[in-house]
Structures are given as C-alpha cells and as structure tokens.
Protein backbone atom coordinates (compact mmCIF):
# COMPACT_ATOMS: atom_id res chain seq x y z
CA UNK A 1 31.62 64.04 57.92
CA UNK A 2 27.98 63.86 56.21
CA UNK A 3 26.42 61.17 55.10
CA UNK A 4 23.86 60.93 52.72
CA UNK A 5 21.21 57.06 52.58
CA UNK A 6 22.65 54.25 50.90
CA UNK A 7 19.55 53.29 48.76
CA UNK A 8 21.55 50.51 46.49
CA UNK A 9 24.92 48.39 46.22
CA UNK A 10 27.92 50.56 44.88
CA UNK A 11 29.28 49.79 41.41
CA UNK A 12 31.61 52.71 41.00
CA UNK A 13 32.52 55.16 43.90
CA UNK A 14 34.02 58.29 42.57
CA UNK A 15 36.72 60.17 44.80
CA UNK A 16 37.15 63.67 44.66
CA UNK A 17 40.40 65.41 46.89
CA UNK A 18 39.65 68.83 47.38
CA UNK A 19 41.99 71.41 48.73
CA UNK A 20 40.68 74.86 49.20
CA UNK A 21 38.18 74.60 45.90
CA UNK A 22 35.42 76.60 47.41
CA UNK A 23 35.60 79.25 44.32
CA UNK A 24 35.77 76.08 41.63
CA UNK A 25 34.06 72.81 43.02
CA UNK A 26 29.93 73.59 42.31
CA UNK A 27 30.85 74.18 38.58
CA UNK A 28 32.51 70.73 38.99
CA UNK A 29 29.83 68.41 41.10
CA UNK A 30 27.21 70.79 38.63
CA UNK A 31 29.11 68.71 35.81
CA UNK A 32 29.48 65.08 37.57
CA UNK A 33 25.48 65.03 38.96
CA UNK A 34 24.71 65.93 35.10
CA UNK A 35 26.01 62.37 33.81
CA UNK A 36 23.99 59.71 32.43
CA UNK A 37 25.48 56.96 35.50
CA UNK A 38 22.71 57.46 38.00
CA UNK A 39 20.08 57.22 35.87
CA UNK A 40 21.84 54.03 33.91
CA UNK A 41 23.16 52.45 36.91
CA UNK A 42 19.35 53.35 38.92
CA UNK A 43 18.10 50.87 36.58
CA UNK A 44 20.27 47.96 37.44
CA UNK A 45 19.39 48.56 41.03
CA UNK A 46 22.60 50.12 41.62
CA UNK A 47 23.95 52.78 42.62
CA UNK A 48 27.44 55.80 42.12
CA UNK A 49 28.64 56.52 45.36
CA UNK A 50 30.42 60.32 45.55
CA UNK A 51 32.99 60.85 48.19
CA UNK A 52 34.98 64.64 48.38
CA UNK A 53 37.53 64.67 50.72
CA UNK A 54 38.93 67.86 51.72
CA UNK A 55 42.11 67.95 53.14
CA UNK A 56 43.24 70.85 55.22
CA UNK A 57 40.84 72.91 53.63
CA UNK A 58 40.74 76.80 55.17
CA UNK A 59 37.74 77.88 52.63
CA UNK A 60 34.29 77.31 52.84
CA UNK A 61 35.01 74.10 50.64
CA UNK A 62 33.13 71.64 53.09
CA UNK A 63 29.75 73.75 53.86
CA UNK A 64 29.59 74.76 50.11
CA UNK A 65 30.04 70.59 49.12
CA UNK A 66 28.21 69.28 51.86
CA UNK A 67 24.93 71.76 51.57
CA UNK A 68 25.31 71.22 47.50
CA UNK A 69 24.85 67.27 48.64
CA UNK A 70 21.88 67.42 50.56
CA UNK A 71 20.09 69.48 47.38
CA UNK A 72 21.44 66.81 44.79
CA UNK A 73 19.67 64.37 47.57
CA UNK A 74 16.20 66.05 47.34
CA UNK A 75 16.23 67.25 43.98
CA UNK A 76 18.06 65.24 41.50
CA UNK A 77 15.12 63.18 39.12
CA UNK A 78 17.92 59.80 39.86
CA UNK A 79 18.99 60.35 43.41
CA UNK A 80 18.04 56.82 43.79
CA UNK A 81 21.22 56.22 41.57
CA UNK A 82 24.20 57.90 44.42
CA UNK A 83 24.94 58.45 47.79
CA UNK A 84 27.19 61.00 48.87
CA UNK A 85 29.41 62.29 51.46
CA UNK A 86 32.18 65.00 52.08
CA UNK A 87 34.47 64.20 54.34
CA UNK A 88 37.10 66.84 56.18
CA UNK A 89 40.25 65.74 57.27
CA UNK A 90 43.04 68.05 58.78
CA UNK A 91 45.98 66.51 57.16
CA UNK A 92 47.21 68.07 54.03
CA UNK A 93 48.53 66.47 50.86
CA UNK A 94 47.07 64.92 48.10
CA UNK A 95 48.93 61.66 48.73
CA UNK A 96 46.97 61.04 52.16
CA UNK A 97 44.08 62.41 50.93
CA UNK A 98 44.34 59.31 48.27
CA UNK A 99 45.30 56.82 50.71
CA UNK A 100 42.62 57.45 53.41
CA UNK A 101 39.84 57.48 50.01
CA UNK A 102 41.44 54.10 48.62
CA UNK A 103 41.80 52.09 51.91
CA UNK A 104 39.57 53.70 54.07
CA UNK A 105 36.52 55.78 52.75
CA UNK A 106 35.45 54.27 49.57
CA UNK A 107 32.92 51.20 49.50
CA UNK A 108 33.95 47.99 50.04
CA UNK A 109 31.72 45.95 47.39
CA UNK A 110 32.36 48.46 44.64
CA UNK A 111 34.19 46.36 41.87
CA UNK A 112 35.51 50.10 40.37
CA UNK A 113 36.66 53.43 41.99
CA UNK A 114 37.41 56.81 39.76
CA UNK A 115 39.62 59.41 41.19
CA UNK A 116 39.04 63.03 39.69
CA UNK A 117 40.11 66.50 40.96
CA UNK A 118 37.74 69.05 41.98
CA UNK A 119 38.33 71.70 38.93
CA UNK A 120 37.44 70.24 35.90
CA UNK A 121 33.97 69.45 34.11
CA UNK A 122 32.68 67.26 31.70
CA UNK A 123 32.36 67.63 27.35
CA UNK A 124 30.20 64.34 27.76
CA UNK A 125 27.20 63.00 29.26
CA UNK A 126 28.49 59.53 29.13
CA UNK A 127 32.11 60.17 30.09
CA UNK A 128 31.66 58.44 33.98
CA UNK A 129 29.39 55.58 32.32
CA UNK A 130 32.59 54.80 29.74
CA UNK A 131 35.10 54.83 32.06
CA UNK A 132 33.66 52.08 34.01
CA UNK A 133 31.75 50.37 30.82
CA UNK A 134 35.18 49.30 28.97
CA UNK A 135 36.36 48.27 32.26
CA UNK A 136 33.01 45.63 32.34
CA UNK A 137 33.84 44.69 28.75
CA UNK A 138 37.56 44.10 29.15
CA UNK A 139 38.04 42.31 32.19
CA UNK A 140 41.70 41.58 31.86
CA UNK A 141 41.90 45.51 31.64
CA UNK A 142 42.65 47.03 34.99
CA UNK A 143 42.77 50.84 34.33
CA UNK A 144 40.76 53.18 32.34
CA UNK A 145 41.42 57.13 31.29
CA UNK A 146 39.91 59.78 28.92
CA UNK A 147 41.36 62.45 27.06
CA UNK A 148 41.31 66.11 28.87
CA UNK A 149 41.20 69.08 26.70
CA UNK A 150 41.81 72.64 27.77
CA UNK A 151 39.08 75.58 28.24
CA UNK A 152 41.32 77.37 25.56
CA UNK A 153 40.12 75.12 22.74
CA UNK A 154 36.58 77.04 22.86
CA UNK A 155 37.76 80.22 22.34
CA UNK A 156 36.96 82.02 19.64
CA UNK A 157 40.35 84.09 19.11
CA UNK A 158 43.54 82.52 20.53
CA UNK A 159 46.82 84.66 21.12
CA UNK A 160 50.30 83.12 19.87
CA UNK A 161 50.39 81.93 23.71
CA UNK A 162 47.09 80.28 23.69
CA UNK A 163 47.83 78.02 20.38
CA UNK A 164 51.41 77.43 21.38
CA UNK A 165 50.16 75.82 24.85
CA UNK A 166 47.67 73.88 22.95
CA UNK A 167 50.02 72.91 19.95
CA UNK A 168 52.01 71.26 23.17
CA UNK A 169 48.98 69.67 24.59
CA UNK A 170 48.44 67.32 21.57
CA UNK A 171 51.83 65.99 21.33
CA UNK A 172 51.79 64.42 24.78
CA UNK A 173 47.74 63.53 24.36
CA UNK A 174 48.62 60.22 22.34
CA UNK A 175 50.92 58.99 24.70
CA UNK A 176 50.26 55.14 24.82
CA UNK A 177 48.76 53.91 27.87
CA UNK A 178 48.83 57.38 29.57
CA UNK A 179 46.55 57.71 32.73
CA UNK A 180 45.39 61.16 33.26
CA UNK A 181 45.41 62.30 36.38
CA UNK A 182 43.15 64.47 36.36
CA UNK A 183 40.48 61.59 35.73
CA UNK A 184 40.76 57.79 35.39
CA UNK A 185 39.23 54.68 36.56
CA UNK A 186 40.67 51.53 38.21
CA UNK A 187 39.23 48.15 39.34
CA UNK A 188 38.92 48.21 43.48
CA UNK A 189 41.36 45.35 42.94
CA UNK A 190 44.00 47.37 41.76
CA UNK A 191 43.33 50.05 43.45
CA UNK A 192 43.68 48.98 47.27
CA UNK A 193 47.04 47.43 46.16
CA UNK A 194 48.46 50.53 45.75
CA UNK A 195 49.80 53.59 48.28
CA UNK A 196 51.53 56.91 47.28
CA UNK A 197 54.46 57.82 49.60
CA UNK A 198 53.52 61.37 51.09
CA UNK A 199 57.09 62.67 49.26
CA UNK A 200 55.91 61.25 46.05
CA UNK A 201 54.93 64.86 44.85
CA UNK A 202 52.27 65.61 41.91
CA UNK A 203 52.46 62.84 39.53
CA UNK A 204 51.23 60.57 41.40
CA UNK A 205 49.52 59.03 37.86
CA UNK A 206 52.85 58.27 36.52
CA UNK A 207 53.23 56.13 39.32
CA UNK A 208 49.64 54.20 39.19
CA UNK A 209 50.77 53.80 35.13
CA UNK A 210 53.63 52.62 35.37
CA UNK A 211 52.51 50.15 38.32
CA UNK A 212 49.26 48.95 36.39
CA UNK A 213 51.48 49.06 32.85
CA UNK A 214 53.96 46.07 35.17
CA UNK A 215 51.69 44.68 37.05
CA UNK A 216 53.50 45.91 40.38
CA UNK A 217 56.88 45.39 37.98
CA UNK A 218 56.53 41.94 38.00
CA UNK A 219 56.02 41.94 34.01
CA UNK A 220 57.39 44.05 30.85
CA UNK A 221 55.03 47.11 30.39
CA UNK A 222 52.39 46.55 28.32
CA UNK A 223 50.31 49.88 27.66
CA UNK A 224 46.90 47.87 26.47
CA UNK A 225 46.51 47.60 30.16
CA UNK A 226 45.36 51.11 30.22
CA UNK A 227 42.22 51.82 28.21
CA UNK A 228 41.08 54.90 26.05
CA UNK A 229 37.29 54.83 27.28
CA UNK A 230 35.13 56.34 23.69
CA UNK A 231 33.87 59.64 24.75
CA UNK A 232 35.64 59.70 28.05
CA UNK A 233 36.69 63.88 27.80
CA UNK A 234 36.91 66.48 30.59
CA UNK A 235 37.47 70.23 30.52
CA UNK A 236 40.48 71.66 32.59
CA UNK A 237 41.35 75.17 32.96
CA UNK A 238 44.57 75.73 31.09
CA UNK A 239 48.15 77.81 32.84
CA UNK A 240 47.73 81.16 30.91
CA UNK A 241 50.08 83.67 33.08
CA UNK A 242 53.46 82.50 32.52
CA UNK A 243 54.29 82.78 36.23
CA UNK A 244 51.43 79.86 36.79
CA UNK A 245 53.09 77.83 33.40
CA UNK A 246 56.73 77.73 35.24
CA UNK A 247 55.28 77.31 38.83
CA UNK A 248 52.95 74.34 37.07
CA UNK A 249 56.22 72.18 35.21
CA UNK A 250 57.88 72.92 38.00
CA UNK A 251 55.75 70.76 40.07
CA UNK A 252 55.57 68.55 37.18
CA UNK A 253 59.74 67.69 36.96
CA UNK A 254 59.57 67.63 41.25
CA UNK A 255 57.21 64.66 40.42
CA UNK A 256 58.47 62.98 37.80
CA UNK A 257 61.79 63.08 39.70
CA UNK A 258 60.20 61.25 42.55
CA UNK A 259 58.71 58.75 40.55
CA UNK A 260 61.99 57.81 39.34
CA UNK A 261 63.53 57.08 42.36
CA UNK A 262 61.00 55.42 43.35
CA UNK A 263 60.08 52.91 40.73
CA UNK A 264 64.40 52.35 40.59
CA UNK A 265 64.32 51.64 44.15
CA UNK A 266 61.04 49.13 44.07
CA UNK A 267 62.78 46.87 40.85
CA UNK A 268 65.39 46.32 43.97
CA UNK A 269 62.57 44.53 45.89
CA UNK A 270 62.13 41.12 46.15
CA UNK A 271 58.95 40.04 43.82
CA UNK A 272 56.58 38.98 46.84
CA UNK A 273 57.37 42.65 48.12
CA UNK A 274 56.08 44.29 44.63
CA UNK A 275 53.19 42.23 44.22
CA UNK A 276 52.08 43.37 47.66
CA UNK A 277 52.96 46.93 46.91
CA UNK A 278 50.79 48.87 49.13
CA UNK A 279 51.57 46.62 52.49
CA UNK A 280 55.20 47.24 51.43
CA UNK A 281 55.16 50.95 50.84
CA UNK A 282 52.94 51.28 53.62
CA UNK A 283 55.55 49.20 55.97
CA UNK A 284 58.14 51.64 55.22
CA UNK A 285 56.63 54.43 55.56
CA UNK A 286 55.63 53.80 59.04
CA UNK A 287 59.56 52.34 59.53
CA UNK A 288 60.68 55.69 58.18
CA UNK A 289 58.72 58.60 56.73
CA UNK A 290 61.43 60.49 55.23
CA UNK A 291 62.90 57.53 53.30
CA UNK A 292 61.51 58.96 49.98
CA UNK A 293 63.14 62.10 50.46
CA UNK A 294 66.54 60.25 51.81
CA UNK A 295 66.67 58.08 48.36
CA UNK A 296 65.82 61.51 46.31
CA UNK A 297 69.06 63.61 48.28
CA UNK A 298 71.29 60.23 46.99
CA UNK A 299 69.92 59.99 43.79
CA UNK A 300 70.80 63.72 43.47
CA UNK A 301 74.17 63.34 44.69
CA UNK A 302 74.92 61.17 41.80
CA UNK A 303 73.17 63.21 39.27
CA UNK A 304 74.56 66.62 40.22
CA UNK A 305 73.08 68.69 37.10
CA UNK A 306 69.57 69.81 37.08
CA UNK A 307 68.82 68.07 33.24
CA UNK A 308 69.73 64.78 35.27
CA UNK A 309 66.62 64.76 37.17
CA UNK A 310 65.26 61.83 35.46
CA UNK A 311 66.13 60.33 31.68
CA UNK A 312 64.46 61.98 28.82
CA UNK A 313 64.45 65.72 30.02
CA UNK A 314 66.17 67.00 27.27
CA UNK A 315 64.34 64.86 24.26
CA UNK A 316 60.83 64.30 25.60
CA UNK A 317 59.28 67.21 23.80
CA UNK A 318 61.15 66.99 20.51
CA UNK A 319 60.38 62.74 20.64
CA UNK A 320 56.42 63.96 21.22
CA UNK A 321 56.71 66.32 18.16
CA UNK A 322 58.72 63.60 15.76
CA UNK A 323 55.73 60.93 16.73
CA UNK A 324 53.14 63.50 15.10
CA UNK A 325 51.88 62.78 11.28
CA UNK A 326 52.60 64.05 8.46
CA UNK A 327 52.77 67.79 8.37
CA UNK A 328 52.42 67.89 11.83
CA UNK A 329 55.81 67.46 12.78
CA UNK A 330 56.90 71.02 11.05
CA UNK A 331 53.81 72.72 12.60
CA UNK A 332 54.20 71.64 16.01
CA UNK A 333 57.77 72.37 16.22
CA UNK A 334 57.78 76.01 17.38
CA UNK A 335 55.74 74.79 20.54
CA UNK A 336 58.36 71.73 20.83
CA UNK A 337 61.17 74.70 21.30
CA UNK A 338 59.03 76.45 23.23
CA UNK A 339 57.91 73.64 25.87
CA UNK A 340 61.87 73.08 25.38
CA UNK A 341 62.83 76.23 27.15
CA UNK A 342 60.21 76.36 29.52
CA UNK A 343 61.13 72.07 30.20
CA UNK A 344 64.93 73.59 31.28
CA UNK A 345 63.89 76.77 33.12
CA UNK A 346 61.31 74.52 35.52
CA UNK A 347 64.07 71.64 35.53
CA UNK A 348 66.43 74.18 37.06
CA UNK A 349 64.09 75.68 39.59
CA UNK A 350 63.07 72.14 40.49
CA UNK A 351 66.79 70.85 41.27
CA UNK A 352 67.30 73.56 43.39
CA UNK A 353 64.12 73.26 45.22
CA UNK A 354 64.48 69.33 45.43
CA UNK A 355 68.48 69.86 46.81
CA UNK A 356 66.92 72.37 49.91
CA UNK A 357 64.88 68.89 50.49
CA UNK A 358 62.03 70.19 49.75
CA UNK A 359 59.42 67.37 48.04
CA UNK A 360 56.18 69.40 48.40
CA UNK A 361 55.34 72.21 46.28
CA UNK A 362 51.77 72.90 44.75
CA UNK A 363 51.49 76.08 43.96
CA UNK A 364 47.65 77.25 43.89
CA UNK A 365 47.08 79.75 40.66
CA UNK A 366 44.37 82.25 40.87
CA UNK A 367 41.75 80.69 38.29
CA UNK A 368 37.81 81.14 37.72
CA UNK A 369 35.52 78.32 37.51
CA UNK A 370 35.50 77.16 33.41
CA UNK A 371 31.59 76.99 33.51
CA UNK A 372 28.96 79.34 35.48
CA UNK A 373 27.85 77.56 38.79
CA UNK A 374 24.07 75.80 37.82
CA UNK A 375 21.63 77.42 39.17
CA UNK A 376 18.78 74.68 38.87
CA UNK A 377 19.10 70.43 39.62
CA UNK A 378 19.58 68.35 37.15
C-alpha cells in the first residue's frame, strides 16, 4: 500500500479496481488527473481522494500506478486538490475488490464515492465535477451516471461491423435510470449499505440499480432516483473481434442471470433484512459462501432451457429498437437481429457454463489503450 498526504477533507473518493491493467491504466489516471475537480474542489478547501485497488494483479499494474502517483503528487498545478493511494490485495474478483473499497478503504467523511474501471477515459473536463454536482443539487437523489460512448464513434471510416455494434449501443443508451458500470456516483450513504455476493458475476450495476431504483426493495422502482449528470461522458474501447463480442455477452447473460436470482430471493426477506442489505448479504455469506451459486443450480433446475435464464431474453433487443423515434426504428433494426443472434448464441454458452457451476468468467480481450499515454503533468 502507498499513501500519498491528506492535505484537505474528502468530498468525493473515486475507486478504481484494477486487474492486470498495466498496458491500459496511465491512459486512464492521464484522463481522471486532467478533470476540472481538484482545481474546483482545491478552492473549497477540499479535496478528491483516488484509491486503485488491484486485485490479484500479476502485471506491473501496482509499480506503474503507484510511481504515476507520486509524479501527479509533485507535479500536478492542484495536487492540493487529491490524495492518492494504490492498494494491492491478493484476492481476485471484482466483487471483493468493491467490498474491501466501499467498507474498508474509502474515506469515512466523504459524503460521495465514484466507482470507475481502469480502461476508459474521459470526452469531458467536467464529467467527475457533474457526477457529484447533481448529486449536491438533488439531495433526495442517491445515484448518479453518465453516458459512455465507444472509441468507434471517432473513426473516420466504419465497417458494416463497426456501425452495427454502435447502431446497438444507442438503443440500450436511453434506458431510464440505467447506472453504467463502467462509471457512476453514489452518496457514501448508499453506498456502505450495499455488498455484492462474490458469485454475483459482472453486472454488478444492475444490482446497485435496481437496489437504489427500490430503495433496498422496500418501494416500487422509481428510475428518477438515478440521475443523468449534463456532460457526464467517458470513452470505452469497444468488442471488435467477434470472439471478444460472444466471450463479452456471455459474461453479460452469466450476470444478469445472477442478478435475478438474487433480487427474487431478497423480495423473500423480511423488510428490516432489505433495508439493512449489506449486514444481511454480508451475514450470509459468511454462513455460507456458495449460497449464491446453490440458489442459481435451483433456479436452473426449474428453468431448464438456456432462453430461460432470466425474463426478457428473447424481446429485450427488439423492445430497445421499438422505443427508438421516428425513423429510427426501421434503421436500427438490422442491428436489433443482429444483437438478436449474438443475445441466443451467448445465452446458450452461458447456460451451459452456469449448469458446470461455474459463476466466474471474465474473459480478458487483447485491447490497446484508446488514447496515447501523456507524456507531460497536467
């Protein structure tokens, strides 16, 4: 572990999980130290706080962050405006990586913590600063996102492939109260009342949405509860090979199936167990830490074809492609078909995988940082 001064009280602390991003993260942290919120927050006598922790990293992912830090410490013109750390920890998984940042290794006066992964970079200077700025405004708000929009959008000449995947993107970009992922903002609050199960796979945002979008399913979903921060937008390296596309959804229907089960078996629980969700889910892990996987083997028992993973597989695309305006609708619909077929082939591969009892699979493709590495500090 490093640690870099404290020079203010923490208003936001950003947490980055890292697994083996040695070849990707410095275009990334390049990206995050060149936002406005250390200069904007250095003048309320405040202060970011950036935490990275790699999990079961093998790469140089730790020296590359860590020596990258202590730069950013003597260089950057606000460095009065962050402190930051990487931390190494030998357990792998996302999920833990989340838990240990949430409950552990993020501040305990910041008022708002943003989770981001380690490959993307930022289309604006302000995106950080929104996030957390519609969370001041709105205080009844409990969850913030942006929109993410793939490196293929800046290319000058797109193959058929290229537009199809991004014809798909923006029918699921609209999706009301939709956290990304990839990037999003909660209020500490909100945060440290949540805990992903270590089985819970790679959607781990469905879960957090559809928790914040209940109120720990204690109320009907109400998607206002997540925000659309203005100017909020990231830059992710898009799936090209179609190997990496099937490997990718996938993953994607192995999550979704676990969040299924999971949210079905929490509306089971007594309310006083919901509203305290992560001493509950923490409780039963501890009791039992294959009791995720035991409720996914049941619920495929009862739902013995692979298009039964979780409602919706069939329609989802063609429902995203009918919600379009106008003209839309008729232009969009080759890449509905299309993210049809590819939807059943990773459904398939994902049943089979998930009947071996196998929750885990993240599949690392071989991809190039989006931007060149900065050369100079901020």
């Amino acid at each position: 572990m490093s640690h870099l001064t404290k020079k203010h009280p923490t208003f936001v602390s950003i947490g980055i999980m890292a697994w083996n991003e040695e070849d990707s993260i410095l275009a990334t942290l390049g990206s995050l130290f060149r936002q406005s919120v250390f200069e904007r927050l250095c003048g309320r006598n405040q202060q970011c706080e950036i935490v990275v922790v790699a999990n079961a990293c093998t790469d140089r992912t730790v020296a590359v962050v860590r020596k990258f830090f202590e730069r950013m410490d003597r260089e950057h013109p606000w460095s009065d405006g962050f402190s930051a750390r990487v931390i190494d920890i030998p357990e792998p998984g996302k999920a833990n990586a989340w838990n240990r940042y949430i409950h552990e290794f993020s501040a305990v006066e910041a008022p708002f913590i943003c989770s981001m992964d380690a490959d993307i970079v930022f289309h604006h200077r302000d995106t950080i600063y929104n996030l957390v700025a519609v969370l001041e405004r709105n205080p009844r708000v409990p969850a913030s996102t942006g929109r993410q929009c793939k490196d293929l959008i800046f290319k000058a000449r797109k193959t058929v492939g290229e537009r199809i995947s991004l014809a798909t993107s923006s029918m699921g970009g609209g999706e009301p109260g939709k956290i990304c992922g990839q990037l999003y903002c909660l209020r500490t609050e909100v945060a440290r009342n949540l805990f992903i199960p270590r089985d819970l796979g790679a959607t781990e945002d469905g879960f957090i949405k559809t928790m914040v979008c209940t109120h720990f399913l204690t109320r009907k979903s109400d998607s206002t509860r997540v925000m659309l921060a203005p100017d909020a937008v990231h830059i992710f390296q898009a799936y090209v090979k179609p190997s990496d596309v099937l490997n990718n959804q996938k993953r994607q229907m192995i999550g979704q199936t676990a969040v299924h089960v999971l949210v079905e078996y929490l509306k089971s629980l007594p309310v006083s167990e919901r509203i305290n969700l992560a001493d509950t889910l923490r409780r039963r892990e501890a009791q039992d830490a294959d009791w995720l996987k035991r409720l996914i083997a049941a619920h495929l028992e009862r739902r013995r074809f692979f298009w039964q993973l979780f409602p919706g597989i069939l329609t989802f695309r063609f429902t995203r492609c009918l919600q379009l305006p106008g003209l839309r609708k008729l232009t969009h619909f080759p890449a509905a078909c299309a993210g049809f077929g590819v939807t059943l082939v990773a459904c398939a591969r994902a049943h089979r995988t998930l009947r071996q009892g196998m929750t885990h699979y993240w599949p690392k493709a071989a991809r190039q940082p989006i931007l060149p590495v900065p050369q100079d500090a901020p």
